[in-house]
N, C-alpha and C. Protein backbone atom coordinates (compact mmCIF):
# COMPACT_ATOMS: atom_id res chain seq x y z
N UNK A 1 119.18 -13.96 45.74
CA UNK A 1 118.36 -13.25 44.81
C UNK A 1 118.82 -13.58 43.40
N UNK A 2 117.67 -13.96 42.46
CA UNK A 2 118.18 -14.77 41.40
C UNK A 2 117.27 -13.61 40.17
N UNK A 3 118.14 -13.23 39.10
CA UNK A 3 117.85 -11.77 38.23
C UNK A 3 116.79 -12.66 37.15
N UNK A 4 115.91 -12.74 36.55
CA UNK A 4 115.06 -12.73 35.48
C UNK A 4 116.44 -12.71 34.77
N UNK A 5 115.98 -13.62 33.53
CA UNK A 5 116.92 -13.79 32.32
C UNK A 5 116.51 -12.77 31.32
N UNK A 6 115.50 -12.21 31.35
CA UNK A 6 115.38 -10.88 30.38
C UNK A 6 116.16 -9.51 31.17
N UNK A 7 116.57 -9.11 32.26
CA UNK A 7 116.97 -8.42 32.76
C UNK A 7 118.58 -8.40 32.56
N UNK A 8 119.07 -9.91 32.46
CA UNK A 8 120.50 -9.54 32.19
C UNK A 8 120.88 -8.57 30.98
N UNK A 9 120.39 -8.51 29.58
CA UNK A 9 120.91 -8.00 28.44
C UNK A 9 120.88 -6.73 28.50
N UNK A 10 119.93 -5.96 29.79
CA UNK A 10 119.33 -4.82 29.63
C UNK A 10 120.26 -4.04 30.95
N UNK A 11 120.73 -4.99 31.87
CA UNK A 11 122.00 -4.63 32.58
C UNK A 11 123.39 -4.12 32.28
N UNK A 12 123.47 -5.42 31.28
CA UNK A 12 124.95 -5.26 30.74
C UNK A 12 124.46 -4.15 29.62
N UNK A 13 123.00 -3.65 29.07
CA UNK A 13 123.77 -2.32 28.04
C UNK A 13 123.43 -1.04 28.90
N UNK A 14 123.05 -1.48 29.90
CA UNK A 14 123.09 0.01 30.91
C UNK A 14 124.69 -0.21 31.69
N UNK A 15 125.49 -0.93 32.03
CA UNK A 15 126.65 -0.66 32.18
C UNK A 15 127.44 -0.25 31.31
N UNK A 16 127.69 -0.93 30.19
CA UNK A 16 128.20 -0.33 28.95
C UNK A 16 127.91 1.43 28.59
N UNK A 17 126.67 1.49 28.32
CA UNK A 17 126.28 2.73 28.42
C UNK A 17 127.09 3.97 29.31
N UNK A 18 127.10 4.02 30.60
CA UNK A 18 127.40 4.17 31.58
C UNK A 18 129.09 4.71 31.58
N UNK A 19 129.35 3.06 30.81
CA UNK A 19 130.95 3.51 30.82
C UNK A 19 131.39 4.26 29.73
N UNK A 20 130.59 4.31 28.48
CA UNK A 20 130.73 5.04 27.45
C UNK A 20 130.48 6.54 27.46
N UNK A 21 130.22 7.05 29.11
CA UNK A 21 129.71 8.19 29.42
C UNK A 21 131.44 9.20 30.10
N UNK A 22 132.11 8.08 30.13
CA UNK A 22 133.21 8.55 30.90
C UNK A 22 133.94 9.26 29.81
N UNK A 23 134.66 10.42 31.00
CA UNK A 23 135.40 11.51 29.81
C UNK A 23 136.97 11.02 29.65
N UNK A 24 137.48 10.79 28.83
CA UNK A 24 138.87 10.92 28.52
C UNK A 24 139.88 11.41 29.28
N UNK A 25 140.74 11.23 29.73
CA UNK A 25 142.29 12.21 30.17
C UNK A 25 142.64 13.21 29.65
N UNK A 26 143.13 14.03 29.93
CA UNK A 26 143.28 15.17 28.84
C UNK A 26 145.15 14.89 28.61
N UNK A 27 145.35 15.03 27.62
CA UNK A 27 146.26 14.28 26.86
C UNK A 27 147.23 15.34 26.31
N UNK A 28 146.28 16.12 25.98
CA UNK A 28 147.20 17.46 24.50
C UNK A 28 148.29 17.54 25.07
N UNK A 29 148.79 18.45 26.58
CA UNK A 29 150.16 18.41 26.91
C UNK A 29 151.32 17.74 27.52
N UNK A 30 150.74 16.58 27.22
CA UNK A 30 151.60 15.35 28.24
C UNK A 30 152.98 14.74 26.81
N UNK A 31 152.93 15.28 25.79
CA UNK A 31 153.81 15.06 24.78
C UNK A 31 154.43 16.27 24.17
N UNK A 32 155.85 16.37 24.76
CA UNK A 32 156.63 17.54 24.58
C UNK A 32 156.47 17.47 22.65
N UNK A 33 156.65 18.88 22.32
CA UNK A 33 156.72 19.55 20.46
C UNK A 33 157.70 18.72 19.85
N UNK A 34 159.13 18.56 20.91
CA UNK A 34 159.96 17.82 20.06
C UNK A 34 160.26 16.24 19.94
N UNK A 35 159.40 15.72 20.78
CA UNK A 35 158.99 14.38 21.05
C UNK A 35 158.02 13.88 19.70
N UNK A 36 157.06 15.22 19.30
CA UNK A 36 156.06 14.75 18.73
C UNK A 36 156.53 14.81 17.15
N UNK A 37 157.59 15.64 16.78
CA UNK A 37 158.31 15.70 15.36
C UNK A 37 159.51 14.90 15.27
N UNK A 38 159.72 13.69 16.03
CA UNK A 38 160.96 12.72 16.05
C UNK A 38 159.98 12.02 15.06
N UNK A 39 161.11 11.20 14.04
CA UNK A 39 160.70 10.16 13.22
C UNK A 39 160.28 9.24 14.05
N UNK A 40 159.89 8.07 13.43
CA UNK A 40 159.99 6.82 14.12
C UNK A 40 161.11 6.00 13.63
N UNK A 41 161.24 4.64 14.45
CA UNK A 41 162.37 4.27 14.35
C UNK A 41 162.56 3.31 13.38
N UNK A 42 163.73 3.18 12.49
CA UNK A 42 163.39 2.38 11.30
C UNK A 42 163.11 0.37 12.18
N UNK A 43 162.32 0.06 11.25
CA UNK A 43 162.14 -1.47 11.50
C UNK A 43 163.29 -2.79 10.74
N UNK A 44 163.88 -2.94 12.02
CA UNK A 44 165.29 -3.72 11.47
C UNK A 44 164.64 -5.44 11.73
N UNK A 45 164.70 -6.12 10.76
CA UNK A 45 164.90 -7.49 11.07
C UNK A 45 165.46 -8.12 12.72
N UNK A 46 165.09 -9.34 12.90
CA UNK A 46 165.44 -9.43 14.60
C UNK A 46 166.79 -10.14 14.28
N UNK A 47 166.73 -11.11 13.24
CA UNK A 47 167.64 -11.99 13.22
C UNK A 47 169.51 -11.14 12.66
N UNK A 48 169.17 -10.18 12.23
CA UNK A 48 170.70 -9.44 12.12
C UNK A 48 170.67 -8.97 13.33
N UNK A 49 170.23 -8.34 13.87
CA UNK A 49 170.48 -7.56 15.29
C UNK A 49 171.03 -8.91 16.09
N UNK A 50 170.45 -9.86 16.15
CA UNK A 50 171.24 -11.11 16.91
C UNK A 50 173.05 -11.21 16.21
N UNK A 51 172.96 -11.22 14.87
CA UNK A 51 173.51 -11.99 14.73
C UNK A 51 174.97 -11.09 14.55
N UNK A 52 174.75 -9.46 14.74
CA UNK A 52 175.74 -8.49 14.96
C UNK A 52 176.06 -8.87 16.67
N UNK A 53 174.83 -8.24 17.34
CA UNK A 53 175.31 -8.78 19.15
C UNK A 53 176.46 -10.50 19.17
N UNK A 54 176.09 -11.39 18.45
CA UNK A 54 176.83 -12.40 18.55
C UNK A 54 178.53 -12.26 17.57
N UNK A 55 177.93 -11.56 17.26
CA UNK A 55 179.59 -11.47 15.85
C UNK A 55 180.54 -10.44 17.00
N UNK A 56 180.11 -9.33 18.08
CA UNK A 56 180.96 -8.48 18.53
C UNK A 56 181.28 -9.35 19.82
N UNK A 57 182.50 -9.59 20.36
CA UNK A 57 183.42 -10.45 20.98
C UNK A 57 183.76 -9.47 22.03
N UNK A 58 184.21 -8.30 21.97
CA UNK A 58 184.30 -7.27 22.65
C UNK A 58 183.46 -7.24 24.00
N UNK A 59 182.65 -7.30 23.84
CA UNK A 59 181.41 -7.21 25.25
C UNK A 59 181.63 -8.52 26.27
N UNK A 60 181.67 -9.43 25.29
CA UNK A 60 182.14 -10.39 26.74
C UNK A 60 183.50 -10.29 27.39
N UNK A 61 184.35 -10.06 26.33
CA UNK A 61 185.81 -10.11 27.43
C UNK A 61 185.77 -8.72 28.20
N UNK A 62 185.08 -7.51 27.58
CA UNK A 62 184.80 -6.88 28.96
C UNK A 62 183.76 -6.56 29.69
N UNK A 63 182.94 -7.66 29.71
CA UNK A 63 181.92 -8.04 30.66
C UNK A 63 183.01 -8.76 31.81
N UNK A 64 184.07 -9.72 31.33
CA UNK A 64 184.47 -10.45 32.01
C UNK A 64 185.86 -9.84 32.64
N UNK A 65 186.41 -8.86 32.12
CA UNK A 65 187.05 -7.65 32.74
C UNK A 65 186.79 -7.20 34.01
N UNK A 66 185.26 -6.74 33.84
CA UNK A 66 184.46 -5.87 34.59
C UNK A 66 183.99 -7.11 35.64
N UNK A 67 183.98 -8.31 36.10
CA UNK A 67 183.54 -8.89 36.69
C UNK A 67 184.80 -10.11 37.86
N UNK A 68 185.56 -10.03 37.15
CA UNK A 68 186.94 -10.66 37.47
C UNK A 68 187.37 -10.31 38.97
N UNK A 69 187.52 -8.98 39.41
CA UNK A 69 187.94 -8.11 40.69
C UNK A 69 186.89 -8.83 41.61
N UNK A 70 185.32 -8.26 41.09
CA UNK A 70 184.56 -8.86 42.04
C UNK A 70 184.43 -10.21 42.68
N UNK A 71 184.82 -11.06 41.77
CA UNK A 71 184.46 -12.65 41.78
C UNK A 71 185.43 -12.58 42.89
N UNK A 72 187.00 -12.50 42.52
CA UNK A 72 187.96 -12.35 43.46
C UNK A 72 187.67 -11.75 45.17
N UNK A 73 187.06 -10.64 45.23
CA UNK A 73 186.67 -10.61 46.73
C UNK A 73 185.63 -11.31 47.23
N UNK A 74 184.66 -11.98 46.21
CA UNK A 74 183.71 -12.78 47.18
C UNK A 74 184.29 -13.75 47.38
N UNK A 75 185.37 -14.71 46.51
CA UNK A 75 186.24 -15.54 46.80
C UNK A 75 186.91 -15.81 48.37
N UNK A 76 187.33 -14.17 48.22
CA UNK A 76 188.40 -14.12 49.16
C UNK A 76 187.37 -13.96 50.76
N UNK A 77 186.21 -13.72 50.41
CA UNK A 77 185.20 -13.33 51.61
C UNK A 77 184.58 -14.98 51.96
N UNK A 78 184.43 -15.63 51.11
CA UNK A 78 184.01 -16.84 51.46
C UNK A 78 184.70 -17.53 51.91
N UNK A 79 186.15 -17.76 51.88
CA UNK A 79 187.16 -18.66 52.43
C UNK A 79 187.42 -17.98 53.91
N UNK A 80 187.24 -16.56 53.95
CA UNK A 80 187.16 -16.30 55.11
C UNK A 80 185.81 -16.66 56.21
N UNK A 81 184.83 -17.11 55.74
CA UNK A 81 183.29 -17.32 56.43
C UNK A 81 183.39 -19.00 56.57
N UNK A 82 184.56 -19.22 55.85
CA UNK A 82 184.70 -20.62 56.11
C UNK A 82 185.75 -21.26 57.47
N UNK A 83 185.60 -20.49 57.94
CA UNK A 83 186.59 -20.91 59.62
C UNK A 83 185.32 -20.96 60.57
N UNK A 84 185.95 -21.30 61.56
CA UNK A 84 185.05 -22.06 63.06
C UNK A 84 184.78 -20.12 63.38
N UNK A 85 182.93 -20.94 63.53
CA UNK A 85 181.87 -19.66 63.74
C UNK A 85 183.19 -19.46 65.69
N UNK A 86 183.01 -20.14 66.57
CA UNK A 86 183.08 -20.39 67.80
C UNK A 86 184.56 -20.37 67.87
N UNK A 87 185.40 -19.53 68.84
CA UNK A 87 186.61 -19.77 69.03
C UNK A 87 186.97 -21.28 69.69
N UNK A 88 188.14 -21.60 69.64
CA UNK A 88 188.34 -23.10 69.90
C UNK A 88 188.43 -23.35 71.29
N UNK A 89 188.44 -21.99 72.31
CA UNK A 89 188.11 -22.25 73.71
C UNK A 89 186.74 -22.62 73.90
N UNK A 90 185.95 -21.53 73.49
CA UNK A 90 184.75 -21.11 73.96
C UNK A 90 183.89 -22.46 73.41
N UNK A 91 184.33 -23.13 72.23
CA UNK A 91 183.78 -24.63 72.29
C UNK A 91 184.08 -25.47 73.01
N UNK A 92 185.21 -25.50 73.08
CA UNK A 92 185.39 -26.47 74.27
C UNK A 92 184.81 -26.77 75.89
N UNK A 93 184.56 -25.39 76.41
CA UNK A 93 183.21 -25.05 77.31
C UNK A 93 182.03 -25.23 77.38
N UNK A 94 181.90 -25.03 76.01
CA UNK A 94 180.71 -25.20 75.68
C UNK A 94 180.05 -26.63 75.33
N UNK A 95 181.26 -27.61 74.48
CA UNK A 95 180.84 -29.00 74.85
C UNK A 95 181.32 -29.84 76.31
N UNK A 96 181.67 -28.91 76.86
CA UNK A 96 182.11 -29.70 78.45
C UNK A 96 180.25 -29.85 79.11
N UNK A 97 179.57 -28.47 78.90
CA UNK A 97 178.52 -28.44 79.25
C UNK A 97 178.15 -27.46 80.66
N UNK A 98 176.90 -27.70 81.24
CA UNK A 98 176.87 -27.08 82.60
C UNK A 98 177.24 -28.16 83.56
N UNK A 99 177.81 -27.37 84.46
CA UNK A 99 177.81 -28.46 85.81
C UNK A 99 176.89 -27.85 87.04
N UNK A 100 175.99 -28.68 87.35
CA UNK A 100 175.53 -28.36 88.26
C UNK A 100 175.52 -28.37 89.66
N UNK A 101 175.76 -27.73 90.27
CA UNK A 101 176.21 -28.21 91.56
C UNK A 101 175.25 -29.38 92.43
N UNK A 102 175.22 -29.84 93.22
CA UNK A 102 174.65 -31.01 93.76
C UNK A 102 174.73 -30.39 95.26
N UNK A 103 173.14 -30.53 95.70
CA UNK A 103 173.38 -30.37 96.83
C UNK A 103 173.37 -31.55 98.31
């Protein structure tokens, strides 16, 4: 089914219409009194805020404080995951194979 080309313009302002009919959210109490009398926040340049985060030295050595212990037990967990999955009998059985009996 193919629409007449005069019918499209008269579609799209009856949808429009339509949606311009819809009511709002109601809003008034969804913003606490003291939320609504906070200043706003002053507007700082981006490039000092970088260039303070890069000047303080502090955060990485204890980022790297805070990360040191951990590294150390996955260390110590990986050297352990690094031994034979299979005890050294139970391979050995296991590459001997089945034997089947013969009748």
């Amino acid at each position: 089914m193919r629409l007449a080309p005069a019918v499209l313009p008269l579609l799209a302002t009856l949808l429009i219409t339509l949606a311009a009919c819809a009511e709002f959210p109601a809003l008034d109490g969804s913003v606490l009194p003291t939320q609504a009398n906070t200043p706003f926040p002053d507007m700082v340049p981006l490039a000092s805020l970088i260039q303070r985060a890069n000047a303080n030295d502090n955060g990485a050595a204890m980022r790297e404080a805070a990360i040191t212990p951990r590294l150390a037990s996955l260390r110590a967990r990986a050297s352990r995951l690094r031994g034979p999955v299979i005890a050294t009998d139970a391979r050995v059985r296991l590459l001997r194979g089945v034997q089947v009996p013969t009748q």
